[in-house]
N, C-alpha and C. Protein backbone atom coordinates (compact mmCIF):
# COMPACT_ATOMS: atom_id res chain seq x y z
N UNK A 1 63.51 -37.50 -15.28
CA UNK A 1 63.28 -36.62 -14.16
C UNK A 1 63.86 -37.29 -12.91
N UNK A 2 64.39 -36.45 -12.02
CA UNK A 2 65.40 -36.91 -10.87
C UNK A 2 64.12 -36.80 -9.82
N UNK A 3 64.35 -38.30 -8.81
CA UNK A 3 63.45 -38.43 -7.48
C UNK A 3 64.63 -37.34 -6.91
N UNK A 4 63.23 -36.62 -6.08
CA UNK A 4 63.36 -35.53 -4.64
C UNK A 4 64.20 -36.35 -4.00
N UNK A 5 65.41 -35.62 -2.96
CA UNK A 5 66.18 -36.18 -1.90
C UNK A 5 65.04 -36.60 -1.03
N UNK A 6 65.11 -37.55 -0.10
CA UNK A 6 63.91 -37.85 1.33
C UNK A 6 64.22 -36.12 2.21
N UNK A 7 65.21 -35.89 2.57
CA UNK A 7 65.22 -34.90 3.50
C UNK A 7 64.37 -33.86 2.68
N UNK A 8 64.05 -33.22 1.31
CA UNK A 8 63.26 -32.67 0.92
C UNK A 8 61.67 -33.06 1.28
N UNK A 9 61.53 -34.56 1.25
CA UNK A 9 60.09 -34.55 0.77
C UNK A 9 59.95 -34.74 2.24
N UNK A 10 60.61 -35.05 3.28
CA UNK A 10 60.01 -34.70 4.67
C UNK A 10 60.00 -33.72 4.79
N UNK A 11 60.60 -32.56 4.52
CA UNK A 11 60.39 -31.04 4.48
C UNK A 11 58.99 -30.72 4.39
N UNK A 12 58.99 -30.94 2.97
CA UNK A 12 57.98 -30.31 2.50
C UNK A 12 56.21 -31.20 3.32
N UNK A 13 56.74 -32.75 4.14
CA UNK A 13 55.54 -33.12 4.45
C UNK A 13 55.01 -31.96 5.92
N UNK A 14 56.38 -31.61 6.52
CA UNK A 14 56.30 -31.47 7.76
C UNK A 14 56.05 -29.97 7.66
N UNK A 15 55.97 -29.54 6.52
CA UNK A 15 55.56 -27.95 6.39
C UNK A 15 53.58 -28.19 6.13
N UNK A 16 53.61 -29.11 5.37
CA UNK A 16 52.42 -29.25 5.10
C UNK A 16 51.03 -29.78 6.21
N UNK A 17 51.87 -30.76 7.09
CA UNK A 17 51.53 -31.04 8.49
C UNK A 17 51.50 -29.73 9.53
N UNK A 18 52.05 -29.21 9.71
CA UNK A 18 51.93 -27.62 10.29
C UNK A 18 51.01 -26.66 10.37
N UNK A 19 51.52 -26.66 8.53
CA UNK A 19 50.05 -25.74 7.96
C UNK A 19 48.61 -26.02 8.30
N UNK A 20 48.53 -27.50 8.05
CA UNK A 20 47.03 -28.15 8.62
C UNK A 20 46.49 -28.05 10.11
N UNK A 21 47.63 -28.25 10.89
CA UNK A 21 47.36 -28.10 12.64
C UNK A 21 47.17 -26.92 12.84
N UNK A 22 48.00 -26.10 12.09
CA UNK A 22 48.17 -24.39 12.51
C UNK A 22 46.35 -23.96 11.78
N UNK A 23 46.25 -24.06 11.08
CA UNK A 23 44.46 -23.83 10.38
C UNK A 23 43.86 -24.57 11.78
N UNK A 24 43.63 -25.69 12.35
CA UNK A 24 42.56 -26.64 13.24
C UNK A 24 42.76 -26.25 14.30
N UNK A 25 43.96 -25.28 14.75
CA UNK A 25 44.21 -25.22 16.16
C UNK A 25 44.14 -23.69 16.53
N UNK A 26 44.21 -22.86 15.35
CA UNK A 26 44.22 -21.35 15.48
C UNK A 26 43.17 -20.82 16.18
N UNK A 27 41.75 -20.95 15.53
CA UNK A 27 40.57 -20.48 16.32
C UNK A 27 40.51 -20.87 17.48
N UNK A 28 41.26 -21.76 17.94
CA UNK A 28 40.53 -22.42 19.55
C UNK A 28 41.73 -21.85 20.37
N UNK A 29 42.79 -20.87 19.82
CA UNK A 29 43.73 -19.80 20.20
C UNK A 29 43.28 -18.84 20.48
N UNK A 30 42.42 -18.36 19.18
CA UNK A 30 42.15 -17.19 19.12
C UNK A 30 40.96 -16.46 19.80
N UNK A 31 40.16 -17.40 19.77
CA UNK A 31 38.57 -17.59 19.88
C UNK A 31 38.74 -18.55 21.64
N UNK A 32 39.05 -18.31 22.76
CA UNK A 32 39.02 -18.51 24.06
C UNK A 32 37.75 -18.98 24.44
N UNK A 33 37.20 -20.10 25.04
CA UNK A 33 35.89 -19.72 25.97
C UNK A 33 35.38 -18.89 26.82
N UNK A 34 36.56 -18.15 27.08
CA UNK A 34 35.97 -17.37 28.25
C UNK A 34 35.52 -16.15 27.53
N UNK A 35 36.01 -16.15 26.15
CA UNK A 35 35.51 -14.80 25.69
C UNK A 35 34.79 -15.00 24.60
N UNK A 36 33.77 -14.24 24.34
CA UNK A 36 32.65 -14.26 23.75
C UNK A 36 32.64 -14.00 22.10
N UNK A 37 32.44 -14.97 20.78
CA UNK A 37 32.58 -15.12 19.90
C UNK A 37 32.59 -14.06 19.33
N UNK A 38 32.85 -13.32 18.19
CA UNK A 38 32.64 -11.79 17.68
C UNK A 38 31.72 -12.18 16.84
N UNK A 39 30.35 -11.54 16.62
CA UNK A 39 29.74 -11.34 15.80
C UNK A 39 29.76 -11.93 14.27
N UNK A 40 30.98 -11.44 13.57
CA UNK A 40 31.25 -11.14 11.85
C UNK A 40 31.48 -12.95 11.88
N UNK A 41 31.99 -13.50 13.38
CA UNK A 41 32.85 -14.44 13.09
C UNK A 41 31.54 -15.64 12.87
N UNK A 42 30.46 -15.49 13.86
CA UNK A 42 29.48 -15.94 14.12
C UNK A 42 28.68 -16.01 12.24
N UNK A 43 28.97 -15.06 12.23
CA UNK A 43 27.96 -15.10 10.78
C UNK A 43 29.03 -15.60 9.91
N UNK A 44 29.89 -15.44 9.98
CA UNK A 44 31.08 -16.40 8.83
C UNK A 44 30.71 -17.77 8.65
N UNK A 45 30.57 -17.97 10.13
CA UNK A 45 30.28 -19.95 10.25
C UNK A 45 29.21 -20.25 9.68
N UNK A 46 27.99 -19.34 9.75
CA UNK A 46 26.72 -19.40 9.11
C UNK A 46 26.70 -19.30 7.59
N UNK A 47 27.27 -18.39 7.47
CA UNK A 47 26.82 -17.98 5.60
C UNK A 47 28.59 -19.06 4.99
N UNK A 48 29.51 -19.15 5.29
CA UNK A 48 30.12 -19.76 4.36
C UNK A 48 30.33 -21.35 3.98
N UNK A 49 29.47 -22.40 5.08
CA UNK A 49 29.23 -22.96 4.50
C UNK A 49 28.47 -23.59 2.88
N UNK A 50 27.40 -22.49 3.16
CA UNK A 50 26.63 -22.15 2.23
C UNK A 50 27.38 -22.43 0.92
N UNK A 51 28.32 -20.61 1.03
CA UNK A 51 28.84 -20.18 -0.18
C UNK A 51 29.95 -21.38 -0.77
N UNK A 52 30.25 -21.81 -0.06
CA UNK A 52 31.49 -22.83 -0.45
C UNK A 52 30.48 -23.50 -1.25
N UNK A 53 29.80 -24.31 -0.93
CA UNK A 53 28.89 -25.08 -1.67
C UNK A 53 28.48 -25.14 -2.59
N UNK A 54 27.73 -23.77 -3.18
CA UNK A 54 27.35 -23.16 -4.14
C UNK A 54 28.73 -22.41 -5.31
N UNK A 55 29.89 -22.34 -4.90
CA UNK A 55 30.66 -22.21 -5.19
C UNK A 55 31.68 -23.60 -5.81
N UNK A 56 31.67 -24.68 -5.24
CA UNK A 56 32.14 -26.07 -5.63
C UNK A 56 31.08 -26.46 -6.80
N UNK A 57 29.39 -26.17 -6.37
CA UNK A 57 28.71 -26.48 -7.92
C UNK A 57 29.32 -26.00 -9.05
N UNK A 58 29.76 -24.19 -8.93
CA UNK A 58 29.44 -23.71 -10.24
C UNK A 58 31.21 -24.26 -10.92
N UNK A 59 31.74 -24.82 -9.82
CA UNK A 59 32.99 -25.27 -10.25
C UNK A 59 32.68 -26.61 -10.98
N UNK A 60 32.09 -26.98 -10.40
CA UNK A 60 31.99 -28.87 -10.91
C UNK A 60 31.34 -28.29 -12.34
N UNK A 61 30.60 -27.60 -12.48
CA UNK A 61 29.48 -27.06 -14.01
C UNK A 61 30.25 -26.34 -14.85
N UNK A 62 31.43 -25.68 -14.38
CA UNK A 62 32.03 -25.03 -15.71
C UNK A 62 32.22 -25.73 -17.14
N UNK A 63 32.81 -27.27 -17.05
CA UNK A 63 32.85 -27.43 -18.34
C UNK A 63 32.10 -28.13 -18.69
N UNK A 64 30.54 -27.87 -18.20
CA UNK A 64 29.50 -28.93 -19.02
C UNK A 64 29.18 -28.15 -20.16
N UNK A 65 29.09 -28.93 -21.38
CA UNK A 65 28.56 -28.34 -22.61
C UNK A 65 27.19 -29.34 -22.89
N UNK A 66 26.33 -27.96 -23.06
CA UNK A 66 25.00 -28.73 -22.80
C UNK A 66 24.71 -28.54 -23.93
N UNK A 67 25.09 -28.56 -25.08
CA UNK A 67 25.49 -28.60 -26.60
C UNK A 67 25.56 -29.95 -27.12
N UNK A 68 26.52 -30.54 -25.89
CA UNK A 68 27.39 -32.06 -26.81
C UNK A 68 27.71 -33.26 -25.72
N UNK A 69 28.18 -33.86 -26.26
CA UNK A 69 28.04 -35.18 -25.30
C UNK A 69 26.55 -35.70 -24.69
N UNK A 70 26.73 -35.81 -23.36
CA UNK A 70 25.70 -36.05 -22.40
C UNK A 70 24.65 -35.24 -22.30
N UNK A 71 25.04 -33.75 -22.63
CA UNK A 71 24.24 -32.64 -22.57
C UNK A 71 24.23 -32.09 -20.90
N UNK A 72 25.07 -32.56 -20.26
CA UNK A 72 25.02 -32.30 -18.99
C UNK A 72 24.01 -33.10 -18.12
N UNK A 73 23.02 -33.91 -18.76
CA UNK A 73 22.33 -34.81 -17.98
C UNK A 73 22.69 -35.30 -16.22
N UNK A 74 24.03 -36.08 -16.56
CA UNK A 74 24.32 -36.52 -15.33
C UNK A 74 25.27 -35.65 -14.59
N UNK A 75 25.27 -34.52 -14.68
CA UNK A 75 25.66 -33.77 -13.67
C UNK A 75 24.05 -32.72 -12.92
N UNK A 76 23.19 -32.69 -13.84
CA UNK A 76 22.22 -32.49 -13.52
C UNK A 76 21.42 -33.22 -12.14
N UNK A 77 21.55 -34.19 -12.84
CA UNK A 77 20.88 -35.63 -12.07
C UNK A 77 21.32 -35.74 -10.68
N UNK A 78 22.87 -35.26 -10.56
CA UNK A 78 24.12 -35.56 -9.69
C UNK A 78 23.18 -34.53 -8.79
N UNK A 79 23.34 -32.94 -9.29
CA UNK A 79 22.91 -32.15 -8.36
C UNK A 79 21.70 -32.46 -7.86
N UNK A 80 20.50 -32.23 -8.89
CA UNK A 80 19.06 -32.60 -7.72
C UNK A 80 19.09 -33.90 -6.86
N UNK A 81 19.80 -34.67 -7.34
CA UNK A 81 20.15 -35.73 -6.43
C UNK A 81 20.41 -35.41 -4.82
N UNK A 82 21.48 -34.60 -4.95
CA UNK A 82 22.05 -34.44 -3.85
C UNK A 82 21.64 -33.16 -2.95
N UNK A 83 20.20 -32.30 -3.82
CA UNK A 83 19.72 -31.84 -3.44
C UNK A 83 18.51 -31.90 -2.41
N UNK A 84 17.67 -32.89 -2.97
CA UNK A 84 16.85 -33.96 -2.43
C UNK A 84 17.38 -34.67 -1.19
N UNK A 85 18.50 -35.67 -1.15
CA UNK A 85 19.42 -35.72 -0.44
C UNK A 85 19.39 -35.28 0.92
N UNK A 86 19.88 -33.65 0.59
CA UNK A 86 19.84 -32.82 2.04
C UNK A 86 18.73 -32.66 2.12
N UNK A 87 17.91 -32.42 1.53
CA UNK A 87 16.40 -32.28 2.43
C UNK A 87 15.85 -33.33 3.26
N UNK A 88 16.11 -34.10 2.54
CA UNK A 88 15.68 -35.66 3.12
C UNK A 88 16.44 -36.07 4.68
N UNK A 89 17.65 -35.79 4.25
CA UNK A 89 18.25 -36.31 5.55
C UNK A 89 18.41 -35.14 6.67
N UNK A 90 17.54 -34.05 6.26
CA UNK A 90 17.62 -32.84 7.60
C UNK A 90 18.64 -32.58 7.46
N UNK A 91 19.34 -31.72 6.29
CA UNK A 91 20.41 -31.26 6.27
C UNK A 91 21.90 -31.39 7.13
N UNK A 92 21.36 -32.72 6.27
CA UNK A 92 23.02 -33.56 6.61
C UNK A 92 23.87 -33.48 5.32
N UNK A 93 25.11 -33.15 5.53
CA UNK A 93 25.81 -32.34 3.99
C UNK A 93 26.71 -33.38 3.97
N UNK A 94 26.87 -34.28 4.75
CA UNK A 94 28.17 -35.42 4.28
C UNK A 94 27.35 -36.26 3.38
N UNK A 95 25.76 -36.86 3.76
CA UNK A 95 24.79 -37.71 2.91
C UNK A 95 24.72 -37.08 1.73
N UNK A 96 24.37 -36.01 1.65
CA UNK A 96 23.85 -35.50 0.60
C UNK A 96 25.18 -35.64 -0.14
N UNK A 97 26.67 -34.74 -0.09
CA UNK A 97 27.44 -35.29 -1.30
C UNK A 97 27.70 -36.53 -1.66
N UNK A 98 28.06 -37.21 -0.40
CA UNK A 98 28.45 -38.64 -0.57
C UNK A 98 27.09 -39.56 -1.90
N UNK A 99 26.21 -39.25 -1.38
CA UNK A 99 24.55 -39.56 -2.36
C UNK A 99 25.19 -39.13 -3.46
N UNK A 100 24.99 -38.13 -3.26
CA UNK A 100 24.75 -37.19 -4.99
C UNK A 100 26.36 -37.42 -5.55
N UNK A 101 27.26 -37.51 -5.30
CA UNK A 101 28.99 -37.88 -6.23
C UNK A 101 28.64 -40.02 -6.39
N UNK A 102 27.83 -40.42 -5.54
CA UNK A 102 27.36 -41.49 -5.74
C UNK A 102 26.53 -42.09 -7.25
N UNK A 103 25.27 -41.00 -6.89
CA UNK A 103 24.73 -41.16 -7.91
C UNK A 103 25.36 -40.50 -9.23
N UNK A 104 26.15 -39.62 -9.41
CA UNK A 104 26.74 -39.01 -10.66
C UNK A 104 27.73 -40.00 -10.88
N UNK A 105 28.26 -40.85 -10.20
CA UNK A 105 29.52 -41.28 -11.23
C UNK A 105 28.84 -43.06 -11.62
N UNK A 106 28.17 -43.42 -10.51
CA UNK A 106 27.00 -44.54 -11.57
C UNK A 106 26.38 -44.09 -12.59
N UNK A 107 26.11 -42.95 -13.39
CA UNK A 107 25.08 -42.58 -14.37
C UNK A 107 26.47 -42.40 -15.27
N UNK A 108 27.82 -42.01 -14.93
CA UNK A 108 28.75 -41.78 -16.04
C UNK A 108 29.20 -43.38 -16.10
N UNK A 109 29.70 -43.98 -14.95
CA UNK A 109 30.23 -44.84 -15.18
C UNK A 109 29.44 -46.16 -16.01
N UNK A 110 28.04 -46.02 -15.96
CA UNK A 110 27.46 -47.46 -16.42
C UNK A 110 25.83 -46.52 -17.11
N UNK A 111 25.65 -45.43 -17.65
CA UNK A 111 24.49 -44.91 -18.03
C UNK A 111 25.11 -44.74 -18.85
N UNK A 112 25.51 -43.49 -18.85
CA UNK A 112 25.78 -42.42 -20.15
C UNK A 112 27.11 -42.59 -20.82
């Protein structure tokens, strides 16, 4: 397999650098102080943290087979872990994953 020319892979960094500023910098375009948040947008910030969340679980759980291997134990463990976690720390969501991907890969790496 042939290495990318450099003028490609700066391309493609400086498209990718863009894309990221253009996402971090859009709302604070769009969304002015002087003018007053819209509603739908207000409840977006509210409910999709949430959903993301609950949405990355059922991703991390698709291929547990609670049939074989581990039985899913330590992904179990992982979640109430990191469930506990946020309660504990007043719903702080960096503790709680950082905890809970903590505690799941000590229970794979040296438990199970």
């Amino acid at each position: 397999m042939t290495e990318m020319p450099f003028f490609q892979r700066a391309i493609i960094i400086g498209i990718c650098a863009a894309g990221t500023l253009l996402t971090r910098f859009l709302p604070f375009i769009i969304f002015r102080s002087s003018k007053p948040v819209p509603e739908y947008i207000r409840y977006l910030g509210k409910a999709l943290p949430s959903a993301i969340f609950a949405m990355l679980v059922v991703y991390c759980l698709k291929g547990v087979n609670i049939f074989a291997g581990t039985h899913g134990i330590p992904e179990f463990i992982g979640i109430a872990a990191t469930t506990i976690l946020y309660i504990i720390s007043k719903k702080n969501m960096m503790i709680a994953i950082a905890g809970g991907t903590a505690i799941y890969m000590i229970l794979v790496q040296f438990v199970f």
